[in-house]
Protein backbone atom coordinates (compact mmCIF):
# COMPACT_ATOMS: atom_id res chain seq x y z
CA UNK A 1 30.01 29.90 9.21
CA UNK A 2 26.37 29.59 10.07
CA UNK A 3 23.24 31.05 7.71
CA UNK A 4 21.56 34.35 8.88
CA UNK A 5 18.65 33.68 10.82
CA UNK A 6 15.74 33.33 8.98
CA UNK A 7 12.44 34.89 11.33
CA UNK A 8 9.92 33.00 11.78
CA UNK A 9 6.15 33.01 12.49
CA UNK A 10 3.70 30.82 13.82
CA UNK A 11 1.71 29.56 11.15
CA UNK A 12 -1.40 30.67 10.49
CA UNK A 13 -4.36 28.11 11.31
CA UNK A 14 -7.93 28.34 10.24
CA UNK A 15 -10.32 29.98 12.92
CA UNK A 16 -12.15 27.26 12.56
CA UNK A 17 -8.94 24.64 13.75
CA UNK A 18 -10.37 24.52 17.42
CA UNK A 19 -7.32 21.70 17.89
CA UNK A 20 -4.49 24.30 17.53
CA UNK A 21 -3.52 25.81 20.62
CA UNK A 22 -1.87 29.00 19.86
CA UNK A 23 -0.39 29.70 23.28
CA UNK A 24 1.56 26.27 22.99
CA UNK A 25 2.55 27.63 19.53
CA UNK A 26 3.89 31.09 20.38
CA UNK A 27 5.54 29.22 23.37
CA UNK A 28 7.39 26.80 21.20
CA UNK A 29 8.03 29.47 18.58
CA UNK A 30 10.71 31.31 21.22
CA UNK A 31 11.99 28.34 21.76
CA UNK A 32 12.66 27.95 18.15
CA UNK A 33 14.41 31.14 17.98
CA UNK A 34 17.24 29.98 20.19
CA UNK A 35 19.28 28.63 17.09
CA UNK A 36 23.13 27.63 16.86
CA UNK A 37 24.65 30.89 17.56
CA UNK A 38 22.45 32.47 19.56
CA UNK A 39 23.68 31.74 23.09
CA UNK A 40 21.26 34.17 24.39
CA UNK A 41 18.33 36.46 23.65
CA UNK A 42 16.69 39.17 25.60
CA UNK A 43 12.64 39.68 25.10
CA UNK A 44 12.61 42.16 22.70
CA UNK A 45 15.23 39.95 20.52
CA UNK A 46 13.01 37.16 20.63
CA UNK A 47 9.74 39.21 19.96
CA UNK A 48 11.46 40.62 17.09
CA UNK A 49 11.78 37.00 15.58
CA UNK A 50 8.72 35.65 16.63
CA UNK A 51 7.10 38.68 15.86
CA UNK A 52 5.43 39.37 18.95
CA UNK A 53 4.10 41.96 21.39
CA UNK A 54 7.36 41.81 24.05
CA UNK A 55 4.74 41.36 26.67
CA UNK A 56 3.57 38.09 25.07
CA UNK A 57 6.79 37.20 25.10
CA UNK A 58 7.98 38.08 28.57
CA UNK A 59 4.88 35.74 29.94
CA UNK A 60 6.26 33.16 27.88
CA UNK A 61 9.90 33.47 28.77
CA UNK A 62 8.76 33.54 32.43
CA UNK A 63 6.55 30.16 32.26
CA UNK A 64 9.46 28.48 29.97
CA UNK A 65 12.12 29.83 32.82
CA UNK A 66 10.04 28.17 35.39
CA UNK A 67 9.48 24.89 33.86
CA UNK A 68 13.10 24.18 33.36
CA UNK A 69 13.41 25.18 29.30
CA UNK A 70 14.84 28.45 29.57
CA UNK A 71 17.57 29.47 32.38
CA UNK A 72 17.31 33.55 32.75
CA UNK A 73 20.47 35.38 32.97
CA UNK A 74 19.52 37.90 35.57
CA UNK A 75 23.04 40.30 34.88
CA UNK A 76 22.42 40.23 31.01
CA UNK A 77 18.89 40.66 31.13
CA UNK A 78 18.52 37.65 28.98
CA UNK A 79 17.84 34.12 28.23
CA UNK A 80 19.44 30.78 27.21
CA UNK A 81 18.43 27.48 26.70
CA UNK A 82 17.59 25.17 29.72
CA UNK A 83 18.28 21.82 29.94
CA UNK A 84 14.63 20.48 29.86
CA UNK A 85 15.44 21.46 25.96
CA UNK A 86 18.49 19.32 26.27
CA UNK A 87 16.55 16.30 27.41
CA UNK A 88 14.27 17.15 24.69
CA UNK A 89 16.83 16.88 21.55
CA UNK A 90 18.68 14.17 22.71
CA UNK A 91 16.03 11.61 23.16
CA UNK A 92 15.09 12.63 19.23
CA UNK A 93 18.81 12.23 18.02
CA UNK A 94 19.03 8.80 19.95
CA UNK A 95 16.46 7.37 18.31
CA UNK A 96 17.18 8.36 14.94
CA UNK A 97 18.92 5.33 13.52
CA UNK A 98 19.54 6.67 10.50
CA UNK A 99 22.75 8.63 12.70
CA UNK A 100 24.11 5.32 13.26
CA UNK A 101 23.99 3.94 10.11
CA UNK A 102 24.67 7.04 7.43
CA UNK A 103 27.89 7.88 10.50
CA UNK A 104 30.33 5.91 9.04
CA UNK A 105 29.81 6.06 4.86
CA UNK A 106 29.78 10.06 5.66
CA UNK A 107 32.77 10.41 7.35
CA UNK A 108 34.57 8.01 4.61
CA UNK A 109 33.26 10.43 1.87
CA UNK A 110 34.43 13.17 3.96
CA UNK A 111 37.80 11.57 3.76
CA UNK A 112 38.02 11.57 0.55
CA UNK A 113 36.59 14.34 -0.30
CA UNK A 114 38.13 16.92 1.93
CA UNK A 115 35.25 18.72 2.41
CA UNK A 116 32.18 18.27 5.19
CA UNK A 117 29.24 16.10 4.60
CA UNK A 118 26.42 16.59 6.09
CA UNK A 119 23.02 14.71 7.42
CA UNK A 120 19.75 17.17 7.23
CA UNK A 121 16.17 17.60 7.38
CA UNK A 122 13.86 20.83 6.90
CA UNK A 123 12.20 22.74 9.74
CA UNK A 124 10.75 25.74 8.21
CA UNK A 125 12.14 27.84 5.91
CA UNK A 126 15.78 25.85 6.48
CA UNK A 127 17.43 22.76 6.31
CA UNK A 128 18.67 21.96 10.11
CA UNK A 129 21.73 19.24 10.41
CA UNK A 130 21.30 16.74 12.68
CA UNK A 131 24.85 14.90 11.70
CA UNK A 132 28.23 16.46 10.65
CA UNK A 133 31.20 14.67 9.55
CA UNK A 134 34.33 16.61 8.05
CA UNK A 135 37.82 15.91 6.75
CA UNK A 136 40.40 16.21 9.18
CA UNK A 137 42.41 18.46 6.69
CA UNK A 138 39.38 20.66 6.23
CA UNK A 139 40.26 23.93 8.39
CA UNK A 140 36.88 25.84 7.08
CA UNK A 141 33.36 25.52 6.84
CA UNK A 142 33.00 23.77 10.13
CA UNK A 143 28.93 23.54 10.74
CA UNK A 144 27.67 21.35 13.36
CA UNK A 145 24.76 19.40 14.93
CA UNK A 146 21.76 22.09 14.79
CA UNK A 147 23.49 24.47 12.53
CA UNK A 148 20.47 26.01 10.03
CA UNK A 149 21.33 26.60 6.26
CA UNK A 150 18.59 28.37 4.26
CA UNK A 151 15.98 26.01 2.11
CA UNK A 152 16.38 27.60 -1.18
CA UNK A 153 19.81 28.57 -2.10
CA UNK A 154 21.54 26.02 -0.74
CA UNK A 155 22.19 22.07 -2.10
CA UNK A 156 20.31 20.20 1.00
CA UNK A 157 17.68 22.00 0.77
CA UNK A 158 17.28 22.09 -2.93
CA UNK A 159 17.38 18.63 -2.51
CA UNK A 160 14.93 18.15 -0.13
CA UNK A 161 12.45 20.09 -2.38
CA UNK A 162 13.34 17.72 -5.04
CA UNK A 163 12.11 14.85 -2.73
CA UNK A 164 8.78 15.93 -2.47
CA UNK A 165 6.08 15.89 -5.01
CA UNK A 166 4.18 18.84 -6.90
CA UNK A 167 1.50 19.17 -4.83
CA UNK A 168 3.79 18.89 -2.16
CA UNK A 169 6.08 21.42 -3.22
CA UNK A 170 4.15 24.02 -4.48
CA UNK A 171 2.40 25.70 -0.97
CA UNK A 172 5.97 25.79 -0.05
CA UNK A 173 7.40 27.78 -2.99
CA UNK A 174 4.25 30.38 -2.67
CA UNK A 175 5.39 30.65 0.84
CA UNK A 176 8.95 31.25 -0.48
CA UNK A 177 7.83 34.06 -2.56
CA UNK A 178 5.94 35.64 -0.10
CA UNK A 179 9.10 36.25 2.29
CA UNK A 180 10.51 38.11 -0.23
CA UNK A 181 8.77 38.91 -3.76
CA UNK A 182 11.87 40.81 -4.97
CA UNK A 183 14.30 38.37 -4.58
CA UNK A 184 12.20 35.45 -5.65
CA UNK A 185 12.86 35.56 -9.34
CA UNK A 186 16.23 34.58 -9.22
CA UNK A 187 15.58 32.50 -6.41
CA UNK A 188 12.71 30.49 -8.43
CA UNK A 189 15.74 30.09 -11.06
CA UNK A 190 18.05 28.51 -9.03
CA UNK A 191 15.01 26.31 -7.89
CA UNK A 192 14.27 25.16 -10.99
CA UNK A 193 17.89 24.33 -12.03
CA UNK A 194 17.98 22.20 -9.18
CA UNK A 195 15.02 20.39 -10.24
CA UNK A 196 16.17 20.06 -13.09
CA UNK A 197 19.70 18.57 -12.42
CA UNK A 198 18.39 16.08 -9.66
CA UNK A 199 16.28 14.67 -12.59
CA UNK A 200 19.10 14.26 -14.35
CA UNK A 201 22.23 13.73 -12.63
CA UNK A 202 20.45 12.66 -9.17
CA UNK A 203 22.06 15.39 -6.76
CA UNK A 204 21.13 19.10 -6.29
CA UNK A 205 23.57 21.55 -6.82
CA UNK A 206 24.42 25.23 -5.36
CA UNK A 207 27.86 26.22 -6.58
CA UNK A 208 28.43 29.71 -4.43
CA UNK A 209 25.18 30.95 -4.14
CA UNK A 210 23.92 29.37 -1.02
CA UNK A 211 27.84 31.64 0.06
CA UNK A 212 29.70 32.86 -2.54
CA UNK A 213 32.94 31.03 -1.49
CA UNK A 214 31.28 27.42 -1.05
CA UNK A 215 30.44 24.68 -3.38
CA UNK A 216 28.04 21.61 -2.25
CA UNK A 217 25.96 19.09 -4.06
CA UNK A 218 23.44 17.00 -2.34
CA UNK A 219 20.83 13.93 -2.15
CA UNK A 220 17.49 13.14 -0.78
CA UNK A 221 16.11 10.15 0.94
CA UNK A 222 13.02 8.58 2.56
CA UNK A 223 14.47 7.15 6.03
CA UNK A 224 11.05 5.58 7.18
CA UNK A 225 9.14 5.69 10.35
CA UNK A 226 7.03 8.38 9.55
CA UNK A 227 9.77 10.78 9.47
CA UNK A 228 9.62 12.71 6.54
CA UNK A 229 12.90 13.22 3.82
CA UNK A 230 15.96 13.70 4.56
CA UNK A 231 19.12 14.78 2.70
CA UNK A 232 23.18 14.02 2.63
CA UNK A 233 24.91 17.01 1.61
CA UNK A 234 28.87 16.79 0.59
CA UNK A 235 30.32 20.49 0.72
CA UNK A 236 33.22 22.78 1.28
CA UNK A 237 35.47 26.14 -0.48
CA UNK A 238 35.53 26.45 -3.76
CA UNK A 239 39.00 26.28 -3.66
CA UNK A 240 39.27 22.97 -2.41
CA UNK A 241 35.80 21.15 -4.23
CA UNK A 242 35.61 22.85 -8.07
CA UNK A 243 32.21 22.13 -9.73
CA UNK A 244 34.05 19.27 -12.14
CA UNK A 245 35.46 17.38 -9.04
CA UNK A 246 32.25 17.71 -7.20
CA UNK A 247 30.28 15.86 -10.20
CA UNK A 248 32.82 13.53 -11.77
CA UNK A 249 33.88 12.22 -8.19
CA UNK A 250 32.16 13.01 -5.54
CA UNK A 251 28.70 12.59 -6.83
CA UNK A 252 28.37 8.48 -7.84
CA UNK A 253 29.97 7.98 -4.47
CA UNK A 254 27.19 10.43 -2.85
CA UNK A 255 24.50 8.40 -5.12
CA UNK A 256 25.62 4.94 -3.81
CA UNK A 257 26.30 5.75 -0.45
CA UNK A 258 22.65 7.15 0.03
CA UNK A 259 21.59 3.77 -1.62
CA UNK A 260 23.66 2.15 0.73
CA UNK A 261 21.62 4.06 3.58
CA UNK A 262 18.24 3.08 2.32
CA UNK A 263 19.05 -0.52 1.74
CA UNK A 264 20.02 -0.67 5.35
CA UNK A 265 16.94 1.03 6.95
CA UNK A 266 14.88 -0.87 4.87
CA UNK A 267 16.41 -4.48 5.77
């Protein structure tokens, strides 16, 4: 199961921001759009997400092709990644220690859990995973490495917006709002409740309404190095992880374990 993919936009910079060079923006924007599940996109699919003019895009694709970060597909018409994005991601994930260290304490939650526990940090408007670890005796919910879960409804990424501060916050909710003004009352709600419950049991919850049929709870973290929070979710069915079990169990382990994380970055 992976979230619907949320469109996005290159952000909009001051005319005055003589720094920001769009081109390199737009370019990196279609590579963005290349998420888990999408093994390949044709120009108009991609100008449709970035919400470009297709010829905009089709220079872009062409430049990206010949550098080595997108390999064209001549008989579909279409694109995937190249491997120059390959090189790219890996050298991140390597030198993210926090992998190494959170690896083993996840997968032993996991364990006992049943259920799939998760290492995550925001880019956008979602949370994006960049460590999985599930039960062997969990046959559902299997996310991986770069799967995207949206920012609001679900636990990591309530979580993560618990993490940050109120002025911190705040540009990010009116953003929220603005993607979709109807929805955003309920939305804000669940927001709110997860404020409210990391304050005072230390986790965020989303019990189905990130999907209907899945239960998670999750916790934030400062890792260090300039990198900015990340977030340990622990989540599966609702059939197998109830509400009850999810808080009475699962959640002082969660709490220490993420102690347990920090202690050892920090050392």
């Amino acid at each position: 199961m992976s979230a619907p993919p949320d469109r996005r936009t290159v952000p909009p910079r001051p005319k005055e921001d003589r720094h920001f060079v769009t081109a390199l923006a737009r370019g990196l924007e279609v590579l963005a759009c290349f998420r888990s599940g999408s093994k390949a996109l044709g120009n108009q699919e991609i100008a449709q997400r970035c919400k470009l003019p297709k010829s905009t895009v089709s220079r872009l694709t062409y430049t990206l092709t010949r550098l080595g970060y997108l390999i064209h597909i001549e008989e579909l018409g279409k694109y995937r990644l190249g491997t120059a994005t390959l090189s790219l991601g890996s050298a991140m994930l390597v030198r993210l220690d926090v992998r190494q260290i959170a690896r083993p304490l996840m997968q032993e939650l996991a364990d006992f859990a049943t259920a799939e526990v998760s290492l995550g940090t925001r880019d956008r408007f979602s949370m994006i995973y960049v460590e999985n670890c599930r039960s062997s005796a969990l046959l559902t919910l299997s996310l991986d490495v770069g799967s995207r879960i949206a920012l609001a409804t679900s636990a990591i990424g309530r979580a993560w917006l618990a993490a940050l501060s109120e002025d911190e916050r705040r540009p990010l909710l009116e953003q929220l709002r603005a993607r979709d003004e109807q929805a955003w009352p309920e939305v804000q709600a669940g927001i709110d409740k997860a404020l409210q419950d990391y304050r005072t049991l230390g986790v965020a919850c989303s019990f189905g309404e990130w999907q209907r049929n899945v239960n998670a709870i999750a916790r934030a973290f400062q890792p260090g190095g300039g990198l900015p929070p990340m977030v340990i979710n622990c989540g599966g069915p609702s059939f197998n992880l109830s509400p009850d079990f999810l808080l009475t169990e699962v959640r002082p382990r969660l709490i220490d374990m993420v102690t347990r994380i920090e202690t050892a970055l920090y050392r």
